[in-house]
Protein backbone atom coordinates (compact mmCIF):
# COMPACT_ATOMS: atom_id res chain seq x y z
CA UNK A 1 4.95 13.87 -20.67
CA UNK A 2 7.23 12.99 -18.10
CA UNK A 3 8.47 8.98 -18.63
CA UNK A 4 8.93 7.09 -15.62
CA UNK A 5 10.49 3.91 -15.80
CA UNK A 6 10.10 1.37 -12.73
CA UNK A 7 13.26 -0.92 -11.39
CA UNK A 8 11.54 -4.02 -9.38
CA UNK A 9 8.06 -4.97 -10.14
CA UNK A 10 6.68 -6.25 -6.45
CA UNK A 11 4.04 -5.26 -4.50
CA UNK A 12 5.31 -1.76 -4.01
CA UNK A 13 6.26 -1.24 -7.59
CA UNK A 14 2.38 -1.65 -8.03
CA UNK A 15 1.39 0.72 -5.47
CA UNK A 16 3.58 3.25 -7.16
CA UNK A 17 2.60 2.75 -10.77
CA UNK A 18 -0.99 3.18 -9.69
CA UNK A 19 -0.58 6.22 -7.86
CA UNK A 20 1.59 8.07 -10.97
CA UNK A 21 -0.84 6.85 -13.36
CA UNK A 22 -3.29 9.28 -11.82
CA UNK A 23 -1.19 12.31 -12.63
CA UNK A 24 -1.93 14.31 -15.51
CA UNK A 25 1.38 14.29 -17.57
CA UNK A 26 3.25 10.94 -16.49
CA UNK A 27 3.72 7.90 -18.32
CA UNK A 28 5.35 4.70 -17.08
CA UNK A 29 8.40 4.06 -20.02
CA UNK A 30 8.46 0.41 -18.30
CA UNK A 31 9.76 -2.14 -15.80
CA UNK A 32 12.78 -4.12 -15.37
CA UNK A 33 13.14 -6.76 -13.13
CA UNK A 34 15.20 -9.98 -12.70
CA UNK A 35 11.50 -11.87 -12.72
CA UNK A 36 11.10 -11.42 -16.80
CA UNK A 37 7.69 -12.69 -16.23
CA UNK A 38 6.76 -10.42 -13.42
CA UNK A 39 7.97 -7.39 -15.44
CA UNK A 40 5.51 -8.93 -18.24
CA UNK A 41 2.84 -8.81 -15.99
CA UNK A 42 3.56 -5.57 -14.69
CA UNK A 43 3.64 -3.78 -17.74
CA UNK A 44 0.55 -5.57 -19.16
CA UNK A 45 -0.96 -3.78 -15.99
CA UNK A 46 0.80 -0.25 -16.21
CA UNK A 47 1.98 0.01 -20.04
CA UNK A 48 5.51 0.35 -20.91
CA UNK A 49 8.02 -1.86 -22.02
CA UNK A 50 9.94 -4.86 -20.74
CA UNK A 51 13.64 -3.82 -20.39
CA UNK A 52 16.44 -6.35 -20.26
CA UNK A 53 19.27 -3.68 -19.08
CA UNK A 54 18.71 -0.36 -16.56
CA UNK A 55 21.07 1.19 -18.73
CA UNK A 56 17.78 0.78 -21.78
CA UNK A 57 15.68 1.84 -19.30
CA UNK A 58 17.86 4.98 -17.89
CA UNK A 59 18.14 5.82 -21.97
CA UNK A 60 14.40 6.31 -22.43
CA UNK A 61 13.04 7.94 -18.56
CA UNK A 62 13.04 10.92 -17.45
CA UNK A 63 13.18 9.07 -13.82
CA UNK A 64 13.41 6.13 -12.14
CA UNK A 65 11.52 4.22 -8.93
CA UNK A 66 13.62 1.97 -7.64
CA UNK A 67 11.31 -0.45 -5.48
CA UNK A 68 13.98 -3.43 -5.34
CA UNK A 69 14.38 -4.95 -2.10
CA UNK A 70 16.92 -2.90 -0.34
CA UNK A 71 20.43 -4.45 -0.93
CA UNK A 72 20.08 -3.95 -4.40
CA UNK A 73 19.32 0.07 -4.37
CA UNK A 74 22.86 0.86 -4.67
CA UNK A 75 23.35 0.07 -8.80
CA UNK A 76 20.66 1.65 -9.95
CA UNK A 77 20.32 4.50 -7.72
CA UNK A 78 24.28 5.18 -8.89
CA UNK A 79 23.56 4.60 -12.51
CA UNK A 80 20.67 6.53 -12.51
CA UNK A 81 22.78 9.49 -11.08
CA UNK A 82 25.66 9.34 -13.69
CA UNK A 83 23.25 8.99 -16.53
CA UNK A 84 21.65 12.14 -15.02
CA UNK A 85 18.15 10.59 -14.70
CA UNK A 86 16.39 11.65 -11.43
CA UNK A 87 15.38 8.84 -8.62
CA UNK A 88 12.56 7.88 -6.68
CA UNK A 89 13.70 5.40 -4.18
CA UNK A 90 12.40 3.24 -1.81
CA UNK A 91 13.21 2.76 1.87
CA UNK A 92 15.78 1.75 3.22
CA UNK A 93 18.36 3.36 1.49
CA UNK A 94 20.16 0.67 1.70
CA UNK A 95 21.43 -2.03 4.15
CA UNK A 96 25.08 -0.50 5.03
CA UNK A 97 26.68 2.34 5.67
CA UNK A 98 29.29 2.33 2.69
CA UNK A 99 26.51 1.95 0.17
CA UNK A 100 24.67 4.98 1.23
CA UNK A 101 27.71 6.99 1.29
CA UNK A 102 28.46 5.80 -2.04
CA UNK A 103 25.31 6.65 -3.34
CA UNK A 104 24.82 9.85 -1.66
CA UNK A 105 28.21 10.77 -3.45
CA UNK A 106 26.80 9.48 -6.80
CA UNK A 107 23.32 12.06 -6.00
CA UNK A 108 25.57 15.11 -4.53
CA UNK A 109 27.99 14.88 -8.00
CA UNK A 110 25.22 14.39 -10.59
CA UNK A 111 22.52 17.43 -8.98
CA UNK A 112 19.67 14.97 -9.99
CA UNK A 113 16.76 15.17 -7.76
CA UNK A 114 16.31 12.57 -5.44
CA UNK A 115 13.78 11.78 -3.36
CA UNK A 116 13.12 8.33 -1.01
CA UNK A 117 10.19 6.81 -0.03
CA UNK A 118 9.02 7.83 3.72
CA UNK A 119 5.50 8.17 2.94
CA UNK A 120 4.97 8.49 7.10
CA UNK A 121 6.00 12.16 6.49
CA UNK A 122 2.97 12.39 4.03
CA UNK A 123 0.67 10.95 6.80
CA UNK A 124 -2.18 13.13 8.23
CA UNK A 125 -0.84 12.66 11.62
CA UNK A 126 2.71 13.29 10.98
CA UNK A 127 1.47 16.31 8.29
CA UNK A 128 0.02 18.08 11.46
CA UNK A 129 2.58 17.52 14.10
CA UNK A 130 5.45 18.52 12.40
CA UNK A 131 4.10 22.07 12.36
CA UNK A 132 3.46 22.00 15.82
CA UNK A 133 6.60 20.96 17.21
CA UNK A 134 8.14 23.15 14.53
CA UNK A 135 6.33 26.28 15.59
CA UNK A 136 7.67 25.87 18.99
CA UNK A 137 4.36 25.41 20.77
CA UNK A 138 5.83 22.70 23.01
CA UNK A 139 8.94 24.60 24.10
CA UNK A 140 12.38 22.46 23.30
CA UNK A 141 12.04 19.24 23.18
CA UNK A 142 12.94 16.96 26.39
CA UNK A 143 11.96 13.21 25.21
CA UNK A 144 10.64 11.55 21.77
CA UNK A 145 8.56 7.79 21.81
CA UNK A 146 7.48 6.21 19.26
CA UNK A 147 5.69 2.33 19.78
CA UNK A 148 4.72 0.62 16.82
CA UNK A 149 3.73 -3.14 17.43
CA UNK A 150 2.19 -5.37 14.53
CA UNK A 151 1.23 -8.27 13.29
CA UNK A 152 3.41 -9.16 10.24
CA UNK A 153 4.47 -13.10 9.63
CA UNK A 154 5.66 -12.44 6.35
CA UNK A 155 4.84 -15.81 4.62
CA UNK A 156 6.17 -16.76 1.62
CA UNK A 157 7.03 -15.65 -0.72
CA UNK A 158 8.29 -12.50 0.38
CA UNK A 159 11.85 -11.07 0.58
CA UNK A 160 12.06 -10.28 3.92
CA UNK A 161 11.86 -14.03 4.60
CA UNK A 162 14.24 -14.69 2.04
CA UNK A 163 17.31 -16.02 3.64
CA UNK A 164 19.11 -14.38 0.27
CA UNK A 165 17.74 -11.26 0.76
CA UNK A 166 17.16 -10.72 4.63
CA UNK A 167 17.83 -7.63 6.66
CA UNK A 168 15.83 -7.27 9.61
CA UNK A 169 12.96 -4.97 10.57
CA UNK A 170 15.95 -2.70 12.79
CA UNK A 171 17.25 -1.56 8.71
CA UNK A 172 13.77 -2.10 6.94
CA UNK A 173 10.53 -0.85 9.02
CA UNK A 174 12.35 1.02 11.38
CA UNK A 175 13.68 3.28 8.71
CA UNK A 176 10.54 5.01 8.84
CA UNK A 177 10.47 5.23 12.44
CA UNK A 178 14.46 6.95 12.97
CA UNK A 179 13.41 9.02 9.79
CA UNK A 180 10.63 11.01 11.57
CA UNK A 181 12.34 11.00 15.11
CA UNK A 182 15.29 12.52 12.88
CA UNK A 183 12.66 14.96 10.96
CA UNK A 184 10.76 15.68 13.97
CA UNK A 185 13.49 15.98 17.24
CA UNK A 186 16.45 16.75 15.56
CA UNK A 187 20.33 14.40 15.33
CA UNK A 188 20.56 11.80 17.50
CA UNK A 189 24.14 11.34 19.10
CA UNK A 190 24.14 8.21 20.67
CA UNK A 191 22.19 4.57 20.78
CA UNK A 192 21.48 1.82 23.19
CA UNK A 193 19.77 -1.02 21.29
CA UNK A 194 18.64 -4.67 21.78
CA UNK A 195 17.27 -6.99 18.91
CA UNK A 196 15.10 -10.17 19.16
CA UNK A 197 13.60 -12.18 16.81
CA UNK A 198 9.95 -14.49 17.14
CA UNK A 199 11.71 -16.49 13.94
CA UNK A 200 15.16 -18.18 14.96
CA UNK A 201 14.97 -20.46 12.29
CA UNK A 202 15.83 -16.88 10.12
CA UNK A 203 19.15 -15.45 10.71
CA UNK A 204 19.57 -12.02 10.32
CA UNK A 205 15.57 -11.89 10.58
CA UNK A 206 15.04 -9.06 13.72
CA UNK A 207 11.51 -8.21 14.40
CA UNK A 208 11.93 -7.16 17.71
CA UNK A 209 13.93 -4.16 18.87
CA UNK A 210 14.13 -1.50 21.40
CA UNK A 211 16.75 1.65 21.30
CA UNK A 212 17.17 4.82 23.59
CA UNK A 213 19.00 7.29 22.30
CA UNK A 214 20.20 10.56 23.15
CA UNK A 215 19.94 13.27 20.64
CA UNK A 216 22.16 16.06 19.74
CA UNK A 217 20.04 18.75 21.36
CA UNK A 218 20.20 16.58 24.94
CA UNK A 219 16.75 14.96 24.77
CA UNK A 220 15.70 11.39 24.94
CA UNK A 221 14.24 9.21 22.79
CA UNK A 222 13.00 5.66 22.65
CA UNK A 223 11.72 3.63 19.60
CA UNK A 224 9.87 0.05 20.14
CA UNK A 225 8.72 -2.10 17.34
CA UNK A 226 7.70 -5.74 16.78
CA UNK A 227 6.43 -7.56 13.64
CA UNK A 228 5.37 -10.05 16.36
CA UNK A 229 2.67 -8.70 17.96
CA UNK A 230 -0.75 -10.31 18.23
CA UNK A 231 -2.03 -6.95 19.05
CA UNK A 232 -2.20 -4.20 17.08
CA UNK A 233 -0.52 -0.86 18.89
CA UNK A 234 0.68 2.55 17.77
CA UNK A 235 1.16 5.88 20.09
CA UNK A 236 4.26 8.12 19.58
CA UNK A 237 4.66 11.65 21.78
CA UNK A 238 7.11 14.30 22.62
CA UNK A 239 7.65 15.77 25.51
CA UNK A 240 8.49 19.73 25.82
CA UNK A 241 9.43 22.39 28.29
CA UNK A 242 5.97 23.85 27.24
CA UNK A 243 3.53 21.39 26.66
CA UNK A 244 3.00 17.79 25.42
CA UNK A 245 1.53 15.65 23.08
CA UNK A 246 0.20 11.99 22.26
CA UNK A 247 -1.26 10.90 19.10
CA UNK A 248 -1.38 7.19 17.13
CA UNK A 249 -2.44 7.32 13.35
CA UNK A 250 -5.70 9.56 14.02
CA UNK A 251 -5.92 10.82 17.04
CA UNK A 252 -4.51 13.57 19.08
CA UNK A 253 -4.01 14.89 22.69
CA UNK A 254 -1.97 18.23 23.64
CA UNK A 255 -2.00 20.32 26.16
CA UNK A 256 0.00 23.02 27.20
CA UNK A 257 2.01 23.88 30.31
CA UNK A 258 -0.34 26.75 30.79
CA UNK A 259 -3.25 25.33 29.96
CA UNK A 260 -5.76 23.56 32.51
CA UNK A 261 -7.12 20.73 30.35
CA UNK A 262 -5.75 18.90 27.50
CA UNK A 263 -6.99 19.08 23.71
CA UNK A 264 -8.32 16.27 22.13
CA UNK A 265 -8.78 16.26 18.32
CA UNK A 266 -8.63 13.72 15.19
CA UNK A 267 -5.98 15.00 12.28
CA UNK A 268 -7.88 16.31 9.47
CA UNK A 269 -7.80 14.11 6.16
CA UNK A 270 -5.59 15.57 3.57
CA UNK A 271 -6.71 16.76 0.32
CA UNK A 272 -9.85 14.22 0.53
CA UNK A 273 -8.13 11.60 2.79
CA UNK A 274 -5.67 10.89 0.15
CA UNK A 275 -3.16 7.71 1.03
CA UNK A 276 -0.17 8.81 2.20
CA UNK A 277 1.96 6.75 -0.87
CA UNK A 278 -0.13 8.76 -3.25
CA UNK A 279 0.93 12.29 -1.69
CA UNK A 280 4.95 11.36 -1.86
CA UNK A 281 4.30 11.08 -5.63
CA UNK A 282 2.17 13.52 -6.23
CA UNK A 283 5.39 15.89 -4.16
CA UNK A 284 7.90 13.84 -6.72
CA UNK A 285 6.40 13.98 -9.29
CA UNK A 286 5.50 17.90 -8.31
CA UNK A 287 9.46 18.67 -7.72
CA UNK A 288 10.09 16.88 -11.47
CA UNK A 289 7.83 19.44 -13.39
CA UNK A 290 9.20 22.69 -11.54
CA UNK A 291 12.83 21.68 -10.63
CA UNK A 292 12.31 22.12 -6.71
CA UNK A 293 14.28 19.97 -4.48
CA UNK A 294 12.19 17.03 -2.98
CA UNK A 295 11.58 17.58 1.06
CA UNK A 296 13.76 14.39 1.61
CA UNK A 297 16.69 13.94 0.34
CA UNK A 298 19.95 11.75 0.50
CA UNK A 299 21.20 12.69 3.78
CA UNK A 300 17.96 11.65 5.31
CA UNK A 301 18.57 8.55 3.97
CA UNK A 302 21.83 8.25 5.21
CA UNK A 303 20.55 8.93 8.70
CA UNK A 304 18.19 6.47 9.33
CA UNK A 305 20.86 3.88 8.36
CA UNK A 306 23.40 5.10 9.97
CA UNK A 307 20.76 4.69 13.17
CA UNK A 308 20.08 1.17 12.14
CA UNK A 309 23.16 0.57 12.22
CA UNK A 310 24.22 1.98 15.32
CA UNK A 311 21.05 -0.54 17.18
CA UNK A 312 22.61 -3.22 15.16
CA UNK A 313 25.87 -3.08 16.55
CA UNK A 314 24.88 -1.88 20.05
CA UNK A 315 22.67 -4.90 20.26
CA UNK A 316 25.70 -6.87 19.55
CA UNK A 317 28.42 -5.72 22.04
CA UNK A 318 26.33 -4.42 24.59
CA UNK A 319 27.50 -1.11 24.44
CA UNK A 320 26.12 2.65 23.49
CA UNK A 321 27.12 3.42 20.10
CA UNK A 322 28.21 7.12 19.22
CA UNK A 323 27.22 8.09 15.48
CA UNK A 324 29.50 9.07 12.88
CA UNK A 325 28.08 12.14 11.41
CA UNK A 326 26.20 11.70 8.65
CA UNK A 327 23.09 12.41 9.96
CA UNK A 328 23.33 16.32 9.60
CA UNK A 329 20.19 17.90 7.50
């Protein structure tokens, strides 16, 4: 019986209970939180104990989900790793640089398996494109988009409205985003970014941004995303020497440079139409049992923050920003 104990008990922390609970073999050891009652209410919920100190919880789990909000990933994810227990964590890796570093240092020394949370990987559109662009059936890649546009006011309470605990949709939401165009199209090089935000009452609150980057290979690439949007609106796409394709969450075209007509298909459901926060476990949880290295890792969470970070502070001086280097698979 594998024991799973659960750092933050929010909305997420739910999700992810839920989802282990339907594995044969996993039990959740309990919660700690800095809400005592929340944790209470959580484990009433998803059994376990209340702990008062990770270090109690670390001492009875075989691993850890750490679904905090996202400047507080760093302890645990670091304790976790010299204790030996193995991690689960959630997006962003964290909001800076040095703390990723850190705590890919803390993974890299300790050999635990880690794994973080972007469940858009696990999606069936995602799940089928990767293949194809992998495969080589659109040639090498000459641009990557990806628009996602929303509706998300975040009304209290909620962290990300927090003025304590704010970090912008650029590090939070668009993690997701830089992690498949990193997955996907390879290293980006450089970034040209701009941030906005609907709520200037919130410092440090971005829900608007735009970025082109170049990538290592020479291709292009351009992210947009809003929490602002009163209409709903997804579409990513790549452009090859060989062919394209265009596709939201369920639908697909493609066609080929030597083809006369396009393809149009919807991505089959996976394994019954399974959510995609329930496959990432089910790959955890998968990777715990037989010792195999999770499919993302540290360094991809390094990357998308070191691409956050780049927008961030190409926004600000109005300048491309080169990256560092962390990024590499």
């Amino acid at each position: 019986m594998l024991k799973i104990g659960i750092i933050g008990s929010g909305l997420i922390a739910e999700t992810h209970a839920t989802n282990l609970l339907r594995l044969d073999g996993v039990s959740i050891s309990g919660a700690f939180d800095t809400n005592g009652d929340r944790a209470r209410d959580f484990t009433a919920s998803h059994g376990g104990k209340v702990f008062g100190e990770i270090d109690d919880m670390l001492a009875e789990s075989d691993a850890v989900y750490v679904c905090t909000p996202p400047q507080f990933h760093r302890e645990p994810v670091v304790k976790a790793a010299l204790a030996g227990v193995h991690v689960f964590c959630e997006k962003p890796l964290a909001v800076t640089v040095s703390d990723c570093v850190a705590m890919k240092d803390a993974v890299e020394r300790s050999r635990i398996l880690f794994m973080i949370g972007f469940n858009m990987r696990f999606s069936e559109a995602f799940s089928a494109v990767k293949p194809i662009v992998g495969g080589g059936e659109l040639g090498p890649i000459l641009s990557f988009w990806g628009v996602r546009n929303l509706w998300l006011p975040h009304s209290p309470p909620n962290w990300r409205t927090n003025r304590d605990l704010i970090c912008g949709m650029t590090i939070e939401s668009l993690s997701h985003d830089f992690d498949i165009l990193h997955w996907v199209a390879g290293d980006v090089e450089s970034v040209m970014g701009r941030i906005s935000t609907s709520r200037p009452d919130l410092p440090g609150y971005d829900n608007i941004t735009s970025a082109s980057m170049v990538l290592t290979s020479g291709a292009l690439a351009n992210i947009h995303s809003t929490w602002a949007s009163h209409v709903d609106f997804v579409s990513y796409g790549i452009v090859g020497e060989a062919g394209s394709i265009a596709f939201d969450w369920n639908d697909c075209r493609i066609k080929l440079a030597n083809e006369q007509t396009e393809r149009r298909f919807s991505f089959p459901k996976i394994d019954g139409g399974k959510p995609s926060h329930q496959l990432e476990s089910e790959h955890f949880i998968s990777c715990l049992k037989t010792g195999q290295m999770p499919s993302i890792g540290i360094n991809d969470g390094v990357a998308t923050v070191e691409i956050s970070d780049a927008v961030l502070r190409s926004s600000s001086s109005g300048r491309a920003v080169h990256l560092s280097g962390y990024n590499e698979n």
